[in-house]
Protein backbone atom coordinates (compact mmCIF):
# COMPACT_ATOMS: atom_id res chain seq x y z
CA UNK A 1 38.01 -57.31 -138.94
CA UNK A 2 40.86 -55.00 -138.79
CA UNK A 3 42.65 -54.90 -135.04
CA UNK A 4 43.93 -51.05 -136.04
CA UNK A 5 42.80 -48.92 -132.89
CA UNK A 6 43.29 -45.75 -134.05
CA UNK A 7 44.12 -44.94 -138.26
CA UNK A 8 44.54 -41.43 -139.40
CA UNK A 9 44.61 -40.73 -143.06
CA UNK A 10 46.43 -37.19 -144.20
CA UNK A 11 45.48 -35.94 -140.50
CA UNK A 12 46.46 -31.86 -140.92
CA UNK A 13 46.36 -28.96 -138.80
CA UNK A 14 47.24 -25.81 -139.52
CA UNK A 15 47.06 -22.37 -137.39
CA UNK A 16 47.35 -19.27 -139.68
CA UNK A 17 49.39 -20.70 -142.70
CA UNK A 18 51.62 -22.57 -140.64
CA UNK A 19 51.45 -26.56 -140.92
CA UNK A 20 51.86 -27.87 -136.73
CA UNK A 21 50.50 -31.24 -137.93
CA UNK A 22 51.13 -32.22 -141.23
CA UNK A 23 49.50 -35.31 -143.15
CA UNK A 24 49.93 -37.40 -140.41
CA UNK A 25 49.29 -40.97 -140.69
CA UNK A 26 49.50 -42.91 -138.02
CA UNK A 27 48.24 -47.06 -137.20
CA UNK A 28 47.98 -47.86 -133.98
CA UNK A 29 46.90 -51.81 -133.15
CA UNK A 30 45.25 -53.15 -130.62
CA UNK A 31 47.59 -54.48 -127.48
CA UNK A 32 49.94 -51.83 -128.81
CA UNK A 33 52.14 -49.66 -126.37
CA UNK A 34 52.61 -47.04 -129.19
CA UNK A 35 55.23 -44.50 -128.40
CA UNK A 36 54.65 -41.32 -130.16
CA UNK A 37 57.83 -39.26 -130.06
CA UNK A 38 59.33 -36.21 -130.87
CA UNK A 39 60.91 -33.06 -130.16
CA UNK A 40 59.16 -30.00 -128.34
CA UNK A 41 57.30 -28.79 -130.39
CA UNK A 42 56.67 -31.01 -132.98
CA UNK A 43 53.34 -31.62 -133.42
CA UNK A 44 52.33 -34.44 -130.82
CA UNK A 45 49.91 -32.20 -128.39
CA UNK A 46 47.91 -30.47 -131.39
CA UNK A 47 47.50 -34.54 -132.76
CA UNK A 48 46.37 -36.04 -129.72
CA UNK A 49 43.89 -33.40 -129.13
CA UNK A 50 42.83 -33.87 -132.65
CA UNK A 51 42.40 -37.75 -131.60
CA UNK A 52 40.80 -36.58 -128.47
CA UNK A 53 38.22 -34.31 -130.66
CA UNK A 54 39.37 -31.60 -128.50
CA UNK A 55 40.28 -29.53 -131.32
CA UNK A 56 38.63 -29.72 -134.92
CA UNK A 57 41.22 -31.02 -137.80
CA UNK A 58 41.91 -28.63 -140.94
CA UNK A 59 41.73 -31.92 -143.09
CA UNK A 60 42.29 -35.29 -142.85
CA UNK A 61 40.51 -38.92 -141.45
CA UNK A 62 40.46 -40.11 -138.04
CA UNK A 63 39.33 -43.51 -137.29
CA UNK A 64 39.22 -45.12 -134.10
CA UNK A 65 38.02 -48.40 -132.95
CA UNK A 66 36.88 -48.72 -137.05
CA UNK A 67 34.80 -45.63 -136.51
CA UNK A 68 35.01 -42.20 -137.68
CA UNK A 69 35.76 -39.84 -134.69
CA UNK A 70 33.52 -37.42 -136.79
CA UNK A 71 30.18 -39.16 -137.20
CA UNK A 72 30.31 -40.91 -133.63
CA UNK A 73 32.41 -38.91 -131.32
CA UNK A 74 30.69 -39.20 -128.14
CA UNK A 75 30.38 -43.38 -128.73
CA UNK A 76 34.41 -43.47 -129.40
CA UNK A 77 35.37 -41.19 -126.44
CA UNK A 78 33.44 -43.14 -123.76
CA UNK A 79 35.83 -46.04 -124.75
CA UNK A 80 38.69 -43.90 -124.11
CA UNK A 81 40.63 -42.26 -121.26
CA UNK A 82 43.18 -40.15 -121.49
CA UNK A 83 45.70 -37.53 -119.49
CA UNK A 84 46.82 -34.46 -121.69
CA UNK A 85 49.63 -32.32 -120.07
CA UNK A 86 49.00 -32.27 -115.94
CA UNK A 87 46.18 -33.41 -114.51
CA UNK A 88 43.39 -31.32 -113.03
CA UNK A 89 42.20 -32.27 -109.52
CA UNK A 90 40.70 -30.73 -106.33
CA UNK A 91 43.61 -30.15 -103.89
CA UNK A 92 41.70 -29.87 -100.87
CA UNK A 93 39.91 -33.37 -101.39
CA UNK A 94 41.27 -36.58 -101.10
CA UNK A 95 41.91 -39.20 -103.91
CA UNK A 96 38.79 -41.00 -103.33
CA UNK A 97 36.97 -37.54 -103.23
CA UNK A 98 38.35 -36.50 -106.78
CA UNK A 99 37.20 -40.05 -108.09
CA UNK A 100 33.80 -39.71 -107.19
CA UNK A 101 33.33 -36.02 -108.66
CA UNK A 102 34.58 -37.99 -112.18
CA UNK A 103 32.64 -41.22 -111.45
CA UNK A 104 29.34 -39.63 -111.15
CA UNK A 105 29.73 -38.09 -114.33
CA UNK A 106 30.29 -41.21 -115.94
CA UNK A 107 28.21 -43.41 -114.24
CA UNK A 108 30.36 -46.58 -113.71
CA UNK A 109 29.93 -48.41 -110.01
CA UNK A 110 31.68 -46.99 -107.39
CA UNK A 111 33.47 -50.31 -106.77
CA UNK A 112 35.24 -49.10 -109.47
CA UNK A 113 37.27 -46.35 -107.43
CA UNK A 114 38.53 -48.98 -105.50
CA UNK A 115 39.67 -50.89 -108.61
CA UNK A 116 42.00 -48.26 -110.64
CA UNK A 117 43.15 -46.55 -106.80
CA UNK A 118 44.79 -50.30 -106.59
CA UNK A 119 45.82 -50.43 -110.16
CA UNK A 120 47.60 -47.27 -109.37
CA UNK A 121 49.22 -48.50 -106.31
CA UNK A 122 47.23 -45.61 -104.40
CA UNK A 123 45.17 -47.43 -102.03
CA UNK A 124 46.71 -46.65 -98.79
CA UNK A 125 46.62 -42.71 -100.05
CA UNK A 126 43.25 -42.65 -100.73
CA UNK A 127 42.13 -40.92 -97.82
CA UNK A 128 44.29 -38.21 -97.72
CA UNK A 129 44.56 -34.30 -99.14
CA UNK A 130 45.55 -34.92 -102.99
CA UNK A 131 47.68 -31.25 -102.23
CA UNK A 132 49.67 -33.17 -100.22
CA UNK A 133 50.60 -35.52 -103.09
CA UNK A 134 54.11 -35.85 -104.23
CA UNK A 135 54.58 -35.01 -108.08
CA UNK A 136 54.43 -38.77 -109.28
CA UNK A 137 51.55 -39.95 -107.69
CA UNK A 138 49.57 -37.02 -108.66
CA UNK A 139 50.35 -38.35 -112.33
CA UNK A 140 49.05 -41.47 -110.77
CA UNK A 141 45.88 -40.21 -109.78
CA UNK A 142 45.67 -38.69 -113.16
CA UNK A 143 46.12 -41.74 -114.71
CA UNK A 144 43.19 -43.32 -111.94
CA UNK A 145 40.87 -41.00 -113.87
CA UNK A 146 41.73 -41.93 -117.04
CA UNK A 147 40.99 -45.83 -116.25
CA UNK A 148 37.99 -44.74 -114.52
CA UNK A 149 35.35 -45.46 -117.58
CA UNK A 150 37.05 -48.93 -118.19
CA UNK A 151 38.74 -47.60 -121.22
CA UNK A 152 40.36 -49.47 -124.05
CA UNK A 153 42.58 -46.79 -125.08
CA UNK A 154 44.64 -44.90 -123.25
CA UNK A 155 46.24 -41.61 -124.52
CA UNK A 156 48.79 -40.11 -121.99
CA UNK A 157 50.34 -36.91 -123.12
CA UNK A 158 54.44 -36.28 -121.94
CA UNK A 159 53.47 -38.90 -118.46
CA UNK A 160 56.60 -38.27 -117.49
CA UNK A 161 57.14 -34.76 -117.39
CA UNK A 162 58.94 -32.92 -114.37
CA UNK A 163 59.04 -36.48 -112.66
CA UNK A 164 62.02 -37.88 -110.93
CA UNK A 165 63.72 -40.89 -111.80
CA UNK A 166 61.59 -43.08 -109.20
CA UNK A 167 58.44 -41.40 -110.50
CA UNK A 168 59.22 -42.04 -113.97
CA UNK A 169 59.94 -45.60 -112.98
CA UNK A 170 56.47 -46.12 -111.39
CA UNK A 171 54.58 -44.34 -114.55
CA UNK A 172 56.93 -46.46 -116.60
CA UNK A 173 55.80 -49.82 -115.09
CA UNK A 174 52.21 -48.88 -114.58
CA UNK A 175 52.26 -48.36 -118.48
CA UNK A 176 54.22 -51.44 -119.28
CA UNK A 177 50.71 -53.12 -117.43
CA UNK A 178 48.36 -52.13 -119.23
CA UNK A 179 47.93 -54.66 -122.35
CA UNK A 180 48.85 -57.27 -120.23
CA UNK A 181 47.11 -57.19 -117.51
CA UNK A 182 44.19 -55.37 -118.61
CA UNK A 183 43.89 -55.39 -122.53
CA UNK A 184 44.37 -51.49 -122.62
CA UNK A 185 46.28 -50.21 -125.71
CA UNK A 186 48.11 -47.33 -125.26
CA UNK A 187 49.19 -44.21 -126.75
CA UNK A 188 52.25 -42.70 -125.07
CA UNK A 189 53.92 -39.35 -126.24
CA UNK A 190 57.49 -38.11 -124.84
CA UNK A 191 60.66 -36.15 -126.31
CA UNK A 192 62.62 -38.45 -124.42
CA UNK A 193 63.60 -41.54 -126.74
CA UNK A 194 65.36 -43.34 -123.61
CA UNK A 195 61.87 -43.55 -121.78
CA UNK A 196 59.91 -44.65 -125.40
CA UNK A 197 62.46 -47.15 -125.99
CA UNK A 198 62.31 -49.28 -122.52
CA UNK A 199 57.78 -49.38 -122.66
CA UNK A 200 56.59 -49.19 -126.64
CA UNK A 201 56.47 -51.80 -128.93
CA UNK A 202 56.11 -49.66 -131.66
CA UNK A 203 56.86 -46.32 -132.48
CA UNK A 204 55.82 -43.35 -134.70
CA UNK A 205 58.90 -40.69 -134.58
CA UNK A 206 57.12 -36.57 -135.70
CA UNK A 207 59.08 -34.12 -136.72
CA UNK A 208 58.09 -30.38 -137.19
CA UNK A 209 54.29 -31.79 -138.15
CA UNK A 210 55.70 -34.39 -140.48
CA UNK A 211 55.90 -38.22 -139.55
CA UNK A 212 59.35 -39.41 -140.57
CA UNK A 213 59.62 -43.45 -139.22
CA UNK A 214 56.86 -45.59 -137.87
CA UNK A 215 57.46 -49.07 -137.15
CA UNK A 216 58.06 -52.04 -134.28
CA UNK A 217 60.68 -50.81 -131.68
CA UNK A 218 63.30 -53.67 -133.06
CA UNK A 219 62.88 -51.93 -136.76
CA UNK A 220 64.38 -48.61 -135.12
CA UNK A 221 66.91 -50.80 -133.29
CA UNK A 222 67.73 -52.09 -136.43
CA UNK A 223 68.10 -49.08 -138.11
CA UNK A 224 70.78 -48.28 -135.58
CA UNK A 225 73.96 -48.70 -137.65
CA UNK A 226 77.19 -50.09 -136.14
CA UNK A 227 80.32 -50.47 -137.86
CA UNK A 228 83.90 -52.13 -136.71
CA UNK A 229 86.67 -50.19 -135.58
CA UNK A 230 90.29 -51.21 -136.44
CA UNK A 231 93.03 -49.57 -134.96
CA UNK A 232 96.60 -49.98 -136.62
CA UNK A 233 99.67 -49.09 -137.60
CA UNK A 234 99.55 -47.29 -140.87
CA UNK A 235 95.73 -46.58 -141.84
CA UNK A 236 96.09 -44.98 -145.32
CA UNK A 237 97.96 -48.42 -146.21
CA UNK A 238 95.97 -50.58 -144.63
CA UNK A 239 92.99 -48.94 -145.65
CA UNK A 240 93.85 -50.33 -149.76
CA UNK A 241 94.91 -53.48 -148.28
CA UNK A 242 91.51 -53.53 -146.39
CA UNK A 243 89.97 -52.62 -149.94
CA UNK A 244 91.70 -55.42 -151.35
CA UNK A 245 89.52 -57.69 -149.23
CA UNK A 246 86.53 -56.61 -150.56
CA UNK A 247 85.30 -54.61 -147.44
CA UNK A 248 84.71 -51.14 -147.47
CA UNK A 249 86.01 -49.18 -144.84
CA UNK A 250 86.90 -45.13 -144.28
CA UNK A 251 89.47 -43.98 -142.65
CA UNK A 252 88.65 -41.92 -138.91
CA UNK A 253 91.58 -40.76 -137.15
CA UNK A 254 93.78 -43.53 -136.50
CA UNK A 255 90.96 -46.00 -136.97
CA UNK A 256 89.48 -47.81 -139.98
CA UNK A 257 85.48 -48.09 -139.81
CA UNK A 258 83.98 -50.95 -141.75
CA UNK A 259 80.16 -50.98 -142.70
CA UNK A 260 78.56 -53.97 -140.19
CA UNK A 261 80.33 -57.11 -141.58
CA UNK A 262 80.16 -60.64 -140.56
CA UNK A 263 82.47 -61.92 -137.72
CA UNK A 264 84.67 -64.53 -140.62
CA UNK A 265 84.85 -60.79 -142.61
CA UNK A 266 86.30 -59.47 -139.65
CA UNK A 267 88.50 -62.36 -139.17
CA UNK A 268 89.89 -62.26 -142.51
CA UNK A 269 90.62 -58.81 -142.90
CA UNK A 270 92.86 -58.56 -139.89
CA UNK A 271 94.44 -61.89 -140.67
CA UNK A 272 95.48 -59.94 -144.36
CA UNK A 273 96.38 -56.83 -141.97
CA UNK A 274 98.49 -58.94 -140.07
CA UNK A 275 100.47 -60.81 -143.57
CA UNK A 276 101.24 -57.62 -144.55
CA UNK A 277 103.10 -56.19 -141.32
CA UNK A 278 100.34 -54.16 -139.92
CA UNK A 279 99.93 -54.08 -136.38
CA UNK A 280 96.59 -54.42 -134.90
CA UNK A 281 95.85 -52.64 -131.97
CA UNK A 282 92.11 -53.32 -131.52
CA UNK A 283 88.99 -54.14 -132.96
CA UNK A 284 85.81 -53.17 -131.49
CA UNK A 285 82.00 -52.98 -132.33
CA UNK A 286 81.15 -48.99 -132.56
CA UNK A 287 77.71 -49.00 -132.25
CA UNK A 288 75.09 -46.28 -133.11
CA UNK A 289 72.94 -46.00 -129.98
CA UNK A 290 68.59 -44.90 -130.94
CA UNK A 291 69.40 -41.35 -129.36
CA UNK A 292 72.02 -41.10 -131.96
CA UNK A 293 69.70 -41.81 -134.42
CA UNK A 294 67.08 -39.90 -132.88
CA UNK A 295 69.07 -36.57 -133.18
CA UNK A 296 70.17 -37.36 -136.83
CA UNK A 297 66.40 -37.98 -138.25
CA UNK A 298 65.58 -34.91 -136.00
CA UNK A 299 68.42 -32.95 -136.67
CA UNK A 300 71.49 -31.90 -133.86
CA UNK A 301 69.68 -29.08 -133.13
CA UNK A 302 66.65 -30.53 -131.47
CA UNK A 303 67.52 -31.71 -128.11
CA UNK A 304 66.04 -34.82 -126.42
């Protein structure tokens, strides 16, 4: 039995001749925290409500829980909660108030209120005006509702968004939870790779409609170049004598960079730099960080 929660196969949507999602294929496994990101813009609303079956796909499969979204919507979607862009509440009711309005609609116990309100950390809030709510645990409540139905998947569309760094934190945490504690996968989306990085296990990176890198969050960390910077004395000399070692290296500025080498390379090339007169002023790991990466499969132009 295959443990893929949600499979799309050439998933495509297109609005007037223009492509926003673009044979998307995406795997998403159970226990996953799957972080789905990408610039503004580039696709990651239109596919979520296309997973959602909020909006109809131009072409392509969608399969989730080993069904097709299709043939048994309504089946697949009580098995999943989700939170697209802000949530919607009654302002003038409390938390417990705005429960119950979902909760009768989907027929679960109201014990249950109870349950996600302390998932959420939101029990001593309960009883108050939900307009009074600060920013973050609005989101909070938001994602209450979406735990409401005892989901399996969650789908959370740009959490984060307009939070500040304490809210973030608490939506970051309260995701983190979720397969642990209560065998939820989730589906995450952001533009921001520094939030994806520190919750997903694995990631799916969309670009203009297109998916360009899917894999475990360690494959992307791996991806992440880093080279050794030498400075000395005399780089367009040392950089042949370098050469000479068998290690390839460019010269940047007063710097040599060698490709990632091992540390007994390392040791030997500036032992040879050293025979031949050079001095060496330092040597230090120049890491590429993920945003760096980020904005080169992306392009400079697209901002994080």
């Amino acid at each position: 039995m295959s443990n893929l929660v949600i499979e799309t196969n050439g998933l495509t949507k297109q609005y007037r001749g223009r492509r926003a999602v673009d044979n998307v294929n995406l795997q998403i496994r159970k226990g996953d925290i799957y972080g789905f990101l990408g610039p503004n813009g580039a696709g990651k609303t239109t596919t979520i409500r296309m997973l959602l079956g909020l909006i109809k796909p131009s072409k392509g499969k969608i399969r989730i829980f080993g069904k097709e979204l299709e043939r048994e919507k309504l089946a697949i979607l009580r098995k999943v909660g989700s939170l697209v862009e802000y949530p919607s509440y009654y302002g003038h009711l409390t938390a417990v108030e705005n429960l119950e309005a979902i909760r009768c609609i989907l027929g679960v116990p109201k014990s249950r209120i109870d349950e996600v309100l302390a998932i959420v950390r939101l029990t001593k809030e309960a009883r108050r005006a939900v307009k009074g709510y600060s920013l973050g645990m609005k989101q909070r409540l938001g994602i209450a509702a979406a735990l409401l139905g005892n989901p399996e998947l969650l789908i959370l569309d740009e959490p984060t968004n307009g939070l500040d760094p304490a809210g973030i934190l608490e939506i970051r945490e309260l995701i983190k939870l979720m397969p642990k504690q209560h065998g939820i996968s989730v589906l995450v989306s952001s533009h921001l790779l520094s939030e994806v990085e520190q919750m997903a296990t694995r990631v799916g990176i969309i670009h203009k409609g297109t998916m360009i890198f899917e894999d475990a969050i360690e494959a992307l960390r791996t991806r992440a170049q880093s080279k050794i910077r030498i400075a000395v004395s005399d780089p367009d000399r040392a950089l042949r004598i370098v050469a000479a070692s068998g290690c390839f290296a460019v010269r940047h500025e007063d710097s040599l960079l060698l490709d990632s080498v091992h540390d007994d390379q390392v040791a030997g090339v500036v032992e040879n730099l050293v025979h031949a007169h050079h001095s060496v002023y330092r040597v230090e790991e120049d890491k590429q960080s993920l945003e760096d990466l980020f904005l080169e499969m992306v392009g400079e132009g697209n901002s994080l």
